[in-house]
N, C-alpha and C. Protein backbone atom coordinates (compact mmCIF):
# COMPACT_ATOMS: atom_id res chain seq x y z
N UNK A 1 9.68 10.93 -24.63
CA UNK A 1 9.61 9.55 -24.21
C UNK A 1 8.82 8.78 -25.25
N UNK A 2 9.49 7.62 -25.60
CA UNK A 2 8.80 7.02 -26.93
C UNK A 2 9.13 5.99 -26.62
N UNK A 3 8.22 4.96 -27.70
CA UNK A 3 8.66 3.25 -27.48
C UNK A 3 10.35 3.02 -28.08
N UNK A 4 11.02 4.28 -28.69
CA UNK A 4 12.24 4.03 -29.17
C UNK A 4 13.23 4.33 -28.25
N UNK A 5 12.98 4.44 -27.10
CA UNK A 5 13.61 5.03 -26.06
C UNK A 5 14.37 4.01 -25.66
N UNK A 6 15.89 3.82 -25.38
CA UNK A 6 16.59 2.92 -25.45
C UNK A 6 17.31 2.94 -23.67
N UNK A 7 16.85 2.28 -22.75
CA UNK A 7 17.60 2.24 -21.49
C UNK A 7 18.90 1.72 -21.22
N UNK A 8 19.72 2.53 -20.35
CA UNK A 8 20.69 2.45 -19.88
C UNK A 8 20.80 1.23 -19.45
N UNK A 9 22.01 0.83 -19.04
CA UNK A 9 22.61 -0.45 -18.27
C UNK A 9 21.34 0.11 -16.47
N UNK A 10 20.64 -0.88 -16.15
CA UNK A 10 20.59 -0.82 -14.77
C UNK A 10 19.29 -0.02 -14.51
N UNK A 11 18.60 1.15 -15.62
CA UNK A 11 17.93 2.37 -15.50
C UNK A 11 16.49 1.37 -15.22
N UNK A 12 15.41 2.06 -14.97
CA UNK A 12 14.38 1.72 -14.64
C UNK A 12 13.64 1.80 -15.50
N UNK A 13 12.58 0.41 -16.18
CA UNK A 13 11.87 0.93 -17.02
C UNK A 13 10.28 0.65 -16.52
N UNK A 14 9.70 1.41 -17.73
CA UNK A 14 7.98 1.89 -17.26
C UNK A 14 7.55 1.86 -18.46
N UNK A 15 6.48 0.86 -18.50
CA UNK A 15 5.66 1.38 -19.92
C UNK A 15 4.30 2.12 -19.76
N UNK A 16 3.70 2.76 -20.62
CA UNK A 16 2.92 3.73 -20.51
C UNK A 16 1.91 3.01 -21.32
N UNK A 17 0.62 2.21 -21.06
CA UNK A 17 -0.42 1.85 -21.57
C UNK A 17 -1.15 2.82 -22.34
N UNK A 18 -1.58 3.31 -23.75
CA UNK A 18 -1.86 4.35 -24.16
C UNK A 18 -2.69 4.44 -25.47
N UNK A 19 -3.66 5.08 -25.86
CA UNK A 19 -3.85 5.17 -27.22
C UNK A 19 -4.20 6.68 -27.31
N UNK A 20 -4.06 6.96 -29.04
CA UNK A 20 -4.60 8.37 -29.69
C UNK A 20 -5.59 9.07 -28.89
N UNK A 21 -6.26 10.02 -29.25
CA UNK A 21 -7.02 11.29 -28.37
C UNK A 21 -7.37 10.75 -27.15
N UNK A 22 -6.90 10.46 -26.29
CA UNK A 22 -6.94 10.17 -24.73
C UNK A 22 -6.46 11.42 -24.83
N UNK A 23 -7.23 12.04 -23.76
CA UNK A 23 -6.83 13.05 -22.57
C UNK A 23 -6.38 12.63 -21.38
N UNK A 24 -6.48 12.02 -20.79
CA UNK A 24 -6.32 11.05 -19.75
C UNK A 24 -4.75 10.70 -19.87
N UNK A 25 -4.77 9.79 -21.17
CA UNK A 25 -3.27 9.20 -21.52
C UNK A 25 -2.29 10.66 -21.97
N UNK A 26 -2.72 11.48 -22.03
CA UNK A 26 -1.81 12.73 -22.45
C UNK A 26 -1.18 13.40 -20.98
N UNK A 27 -2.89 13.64 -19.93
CA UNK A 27 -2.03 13.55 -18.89
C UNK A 27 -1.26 12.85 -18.18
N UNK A 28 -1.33 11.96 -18.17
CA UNK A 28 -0.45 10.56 -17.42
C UNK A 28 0.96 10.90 -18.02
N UNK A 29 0.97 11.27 -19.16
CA UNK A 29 2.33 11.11 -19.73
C UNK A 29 3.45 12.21 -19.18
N UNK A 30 2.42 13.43 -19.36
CA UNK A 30 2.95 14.71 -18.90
C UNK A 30 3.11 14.85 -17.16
N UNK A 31 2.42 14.23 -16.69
CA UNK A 31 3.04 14.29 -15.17
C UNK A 31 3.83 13.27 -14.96
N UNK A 32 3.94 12.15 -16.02
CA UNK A 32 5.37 11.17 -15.36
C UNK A 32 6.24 11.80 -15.77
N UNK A 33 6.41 12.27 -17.15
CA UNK A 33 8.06 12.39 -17.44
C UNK A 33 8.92 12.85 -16.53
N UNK A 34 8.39 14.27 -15.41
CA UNK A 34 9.57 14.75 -15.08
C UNK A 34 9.97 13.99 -13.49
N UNK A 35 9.05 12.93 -13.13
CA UNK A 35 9.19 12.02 -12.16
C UNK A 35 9.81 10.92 -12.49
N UNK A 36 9.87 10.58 -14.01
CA UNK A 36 10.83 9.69 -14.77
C UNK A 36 12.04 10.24 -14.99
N UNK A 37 12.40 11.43 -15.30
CA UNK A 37 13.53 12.14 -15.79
C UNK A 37 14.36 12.27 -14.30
N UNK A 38 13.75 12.00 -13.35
CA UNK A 38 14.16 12.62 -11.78
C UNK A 38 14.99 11.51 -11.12
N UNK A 39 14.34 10.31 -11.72
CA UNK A 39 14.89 8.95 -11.05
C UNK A 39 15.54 8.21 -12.24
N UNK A 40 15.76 8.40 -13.22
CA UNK A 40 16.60 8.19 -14.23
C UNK A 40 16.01 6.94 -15.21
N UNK A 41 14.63 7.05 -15.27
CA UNK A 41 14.04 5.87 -15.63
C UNK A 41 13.29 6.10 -17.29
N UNK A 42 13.44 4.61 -18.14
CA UNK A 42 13.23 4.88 -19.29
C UNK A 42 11.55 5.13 -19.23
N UNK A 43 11.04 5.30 -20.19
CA UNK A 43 9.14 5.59 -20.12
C UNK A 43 9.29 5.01 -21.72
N UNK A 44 8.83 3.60 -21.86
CA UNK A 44 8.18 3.30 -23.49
C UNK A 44 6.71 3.21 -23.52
N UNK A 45 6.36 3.93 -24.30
CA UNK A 45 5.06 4.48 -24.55
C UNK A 45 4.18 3.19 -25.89
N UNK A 46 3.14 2.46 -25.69
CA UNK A 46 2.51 2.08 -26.36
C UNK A 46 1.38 1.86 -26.78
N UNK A 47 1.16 2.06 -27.90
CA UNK A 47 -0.66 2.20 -28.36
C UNK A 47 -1.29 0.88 -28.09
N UNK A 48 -2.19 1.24 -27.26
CA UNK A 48 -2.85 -0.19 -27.08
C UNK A 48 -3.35 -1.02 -28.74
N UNK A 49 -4.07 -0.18 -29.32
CA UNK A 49 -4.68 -0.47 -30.49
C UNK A 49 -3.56 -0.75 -31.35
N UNK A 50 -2.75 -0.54 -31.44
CA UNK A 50 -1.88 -1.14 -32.54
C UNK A 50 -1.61 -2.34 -31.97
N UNK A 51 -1.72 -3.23 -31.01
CA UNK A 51 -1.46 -4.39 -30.46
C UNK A 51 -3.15 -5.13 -29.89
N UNK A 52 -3.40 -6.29 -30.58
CA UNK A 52 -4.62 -6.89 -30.24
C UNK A 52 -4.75 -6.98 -29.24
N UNK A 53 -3.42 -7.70 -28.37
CA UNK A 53 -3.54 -8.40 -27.23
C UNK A 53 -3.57 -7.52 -26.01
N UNK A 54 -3.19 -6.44 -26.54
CA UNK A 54 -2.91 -5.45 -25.36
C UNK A 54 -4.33 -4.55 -25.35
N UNK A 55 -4.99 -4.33 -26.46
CA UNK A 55 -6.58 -3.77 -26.86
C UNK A 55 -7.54 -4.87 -25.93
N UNK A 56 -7.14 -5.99 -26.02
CA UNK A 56 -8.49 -7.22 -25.77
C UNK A 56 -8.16 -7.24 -23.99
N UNK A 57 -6.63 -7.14 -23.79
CA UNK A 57 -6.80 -7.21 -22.06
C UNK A 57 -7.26 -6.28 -21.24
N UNK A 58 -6.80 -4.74 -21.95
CA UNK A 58 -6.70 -3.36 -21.15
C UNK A 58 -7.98 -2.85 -21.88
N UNK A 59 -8.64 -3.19 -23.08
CA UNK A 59 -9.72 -2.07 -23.13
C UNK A 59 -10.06 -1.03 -23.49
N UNK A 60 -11.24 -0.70 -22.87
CA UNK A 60 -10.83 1.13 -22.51
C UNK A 60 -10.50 1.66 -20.81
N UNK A 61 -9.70 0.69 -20.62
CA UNK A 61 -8.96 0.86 -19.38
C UNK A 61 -7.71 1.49 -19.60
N UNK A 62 -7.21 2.39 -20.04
CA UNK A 62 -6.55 3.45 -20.55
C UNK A 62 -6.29 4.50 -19.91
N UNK A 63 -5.55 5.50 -19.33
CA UNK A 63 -3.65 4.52 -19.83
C UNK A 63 -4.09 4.28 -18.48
N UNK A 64 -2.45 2.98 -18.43
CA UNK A 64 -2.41 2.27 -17.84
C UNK A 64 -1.01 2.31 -17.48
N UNK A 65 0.07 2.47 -16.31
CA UNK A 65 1.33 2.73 -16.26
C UNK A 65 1.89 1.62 -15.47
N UNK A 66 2.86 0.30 -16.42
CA UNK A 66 3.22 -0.78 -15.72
C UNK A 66 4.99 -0.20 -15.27
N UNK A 67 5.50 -0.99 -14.45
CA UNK A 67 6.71 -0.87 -14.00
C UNK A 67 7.01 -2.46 -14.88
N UNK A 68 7.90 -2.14 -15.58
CA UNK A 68 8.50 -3.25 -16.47
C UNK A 68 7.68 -3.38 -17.92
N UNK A 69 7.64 -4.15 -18.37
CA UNK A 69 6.77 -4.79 -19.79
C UNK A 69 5.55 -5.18 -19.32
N UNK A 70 4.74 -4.95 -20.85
CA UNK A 70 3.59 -5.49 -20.66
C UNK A 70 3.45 -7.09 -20.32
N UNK A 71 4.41 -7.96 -20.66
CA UNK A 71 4.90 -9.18 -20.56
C UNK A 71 5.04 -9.04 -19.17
N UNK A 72 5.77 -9.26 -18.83
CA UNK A 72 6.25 -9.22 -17.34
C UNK A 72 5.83 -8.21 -16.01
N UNK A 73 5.00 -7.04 -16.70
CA UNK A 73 5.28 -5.82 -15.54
C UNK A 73 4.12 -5.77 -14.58
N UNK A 74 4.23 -4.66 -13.71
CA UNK A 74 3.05 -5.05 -12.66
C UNK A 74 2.82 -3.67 -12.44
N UNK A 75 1.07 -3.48 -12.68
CA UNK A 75 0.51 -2.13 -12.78
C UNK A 75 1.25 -1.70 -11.44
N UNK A 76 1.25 -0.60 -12.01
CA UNK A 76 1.08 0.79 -10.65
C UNK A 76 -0.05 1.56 -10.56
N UNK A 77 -0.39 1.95 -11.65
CA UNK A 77 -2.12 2.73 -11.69
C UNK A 77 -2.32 2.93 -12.70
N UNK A 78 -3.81 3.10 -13.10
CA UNK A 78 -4.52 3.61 -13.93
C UNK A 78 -5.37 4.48 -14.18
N UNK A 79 -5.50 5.52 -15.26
CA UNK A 79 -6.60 6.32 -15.69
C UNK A 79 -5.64 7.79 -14.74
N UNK A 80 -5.33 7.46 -13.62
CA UNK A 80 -4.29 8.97 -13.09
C UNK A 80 -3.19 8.28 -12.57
N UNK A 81 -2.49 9.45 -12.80
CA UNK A 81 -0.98 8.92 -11.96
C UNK A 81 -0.76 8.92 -10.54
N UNK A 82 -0.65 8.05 -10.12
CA UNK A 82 -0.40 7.44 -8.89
C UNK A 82 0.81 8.04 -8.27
N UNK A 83 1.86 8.72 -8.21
CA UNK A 83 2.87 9.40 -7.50
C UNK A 83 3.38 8.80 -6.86
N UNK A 84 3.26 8.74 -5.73
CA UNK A 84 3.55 7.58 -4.31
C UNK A 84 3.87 6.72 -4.73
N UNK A 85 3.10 6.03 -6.01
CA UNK A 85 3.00 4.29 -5.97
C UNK A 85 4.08 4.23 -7.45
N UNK A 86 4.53 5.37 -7.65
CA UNK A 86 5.59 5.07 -9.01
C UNK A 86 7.03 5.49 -8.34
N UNK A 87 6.98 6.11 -7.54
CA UNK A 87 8.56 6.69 -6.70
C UNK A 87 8.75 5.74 -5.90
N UNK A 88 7.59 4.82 -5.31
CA UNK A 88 7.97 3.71 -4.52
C UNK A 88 8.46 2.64 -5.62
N UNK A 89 7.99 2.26 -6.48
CA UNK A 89 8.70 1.69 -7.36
C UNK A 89 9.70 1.89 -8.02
N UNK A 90 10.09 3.38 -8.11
CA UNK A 90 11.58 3.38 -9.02
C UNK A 90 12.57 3.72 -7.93
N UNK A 91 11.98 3.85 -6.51
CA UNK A 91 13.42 4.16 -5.64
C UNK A 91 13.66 2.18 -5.42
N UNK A 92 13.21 1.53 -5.44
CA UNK A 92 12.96 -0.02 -5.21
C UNK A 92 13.89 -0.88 -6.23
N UNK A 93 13.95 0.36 -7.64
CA UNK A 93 14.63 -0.66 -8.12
C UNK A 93 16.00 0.08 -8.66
N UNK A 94 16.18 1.00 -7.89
CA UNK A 94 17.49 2.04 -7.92
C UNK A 94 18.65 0.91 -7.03
C-alpha cells in the first residue's frame, strides 16, 4: 500500500497519516492492510514531514488514519487502529 496506489472506479479510499521510524505508524499500517484488502479499499500512505501543512496540523500526532483525503477526509483514529470505527466506515461506503 503506497501513495501510488491507484483506486478502482467506486473502491474506498483511506489515507494513512505517517512518518519514518514510527513504530506506532508501522503498526497501524500492518493491521489495516488486511482489513483494507477485505473490503476492497485503496490505503495511500503519507509522510507527514514531507508536507508542511500536514507536519504543522497533525504533529506528533502520528499516524493518523483518515477515510478520504487529507483535504476532505474525516479521522477515524489515531496512534492505534480503531477496527470497529474503520469497517463501519468502509461497509458505509460499499
Amino acid at each position: 500500500m503506497t501513495g501510488a496506489a491507484v483506486a478502482a472506479a467506486g473502491s474506498a479510499r483511506l489515507t494513512l497519516l505517517s512518518r519514518a521510524y514510527c513504530h506506532l505508524c508501522d503498526e497501524m499500517a500492518a493491521a489495516l492492510a488486511p482489513l483494507a484488502a477485505r473490503h476492497g479499499a485503496v490505503v495511500d500512505v503519507i509522510d507527514v514531514d514531507t508536507n508542511a501543512a500536514l507536519e504543522a496540523r497533525y504533529g506528533e500526532r502520528v499516524p493518523v488514519l483518515l477515510a478520504g483525503t487529507p483535504a476532505d477526509g474525516v479521522e477515524l483514529c489515531h496512534y492505534r487502529l480503531d477496527v470497529a470505527a474503520v469497517a463501519r466506515a468502509l461497509s458505509a461506503s460499499a
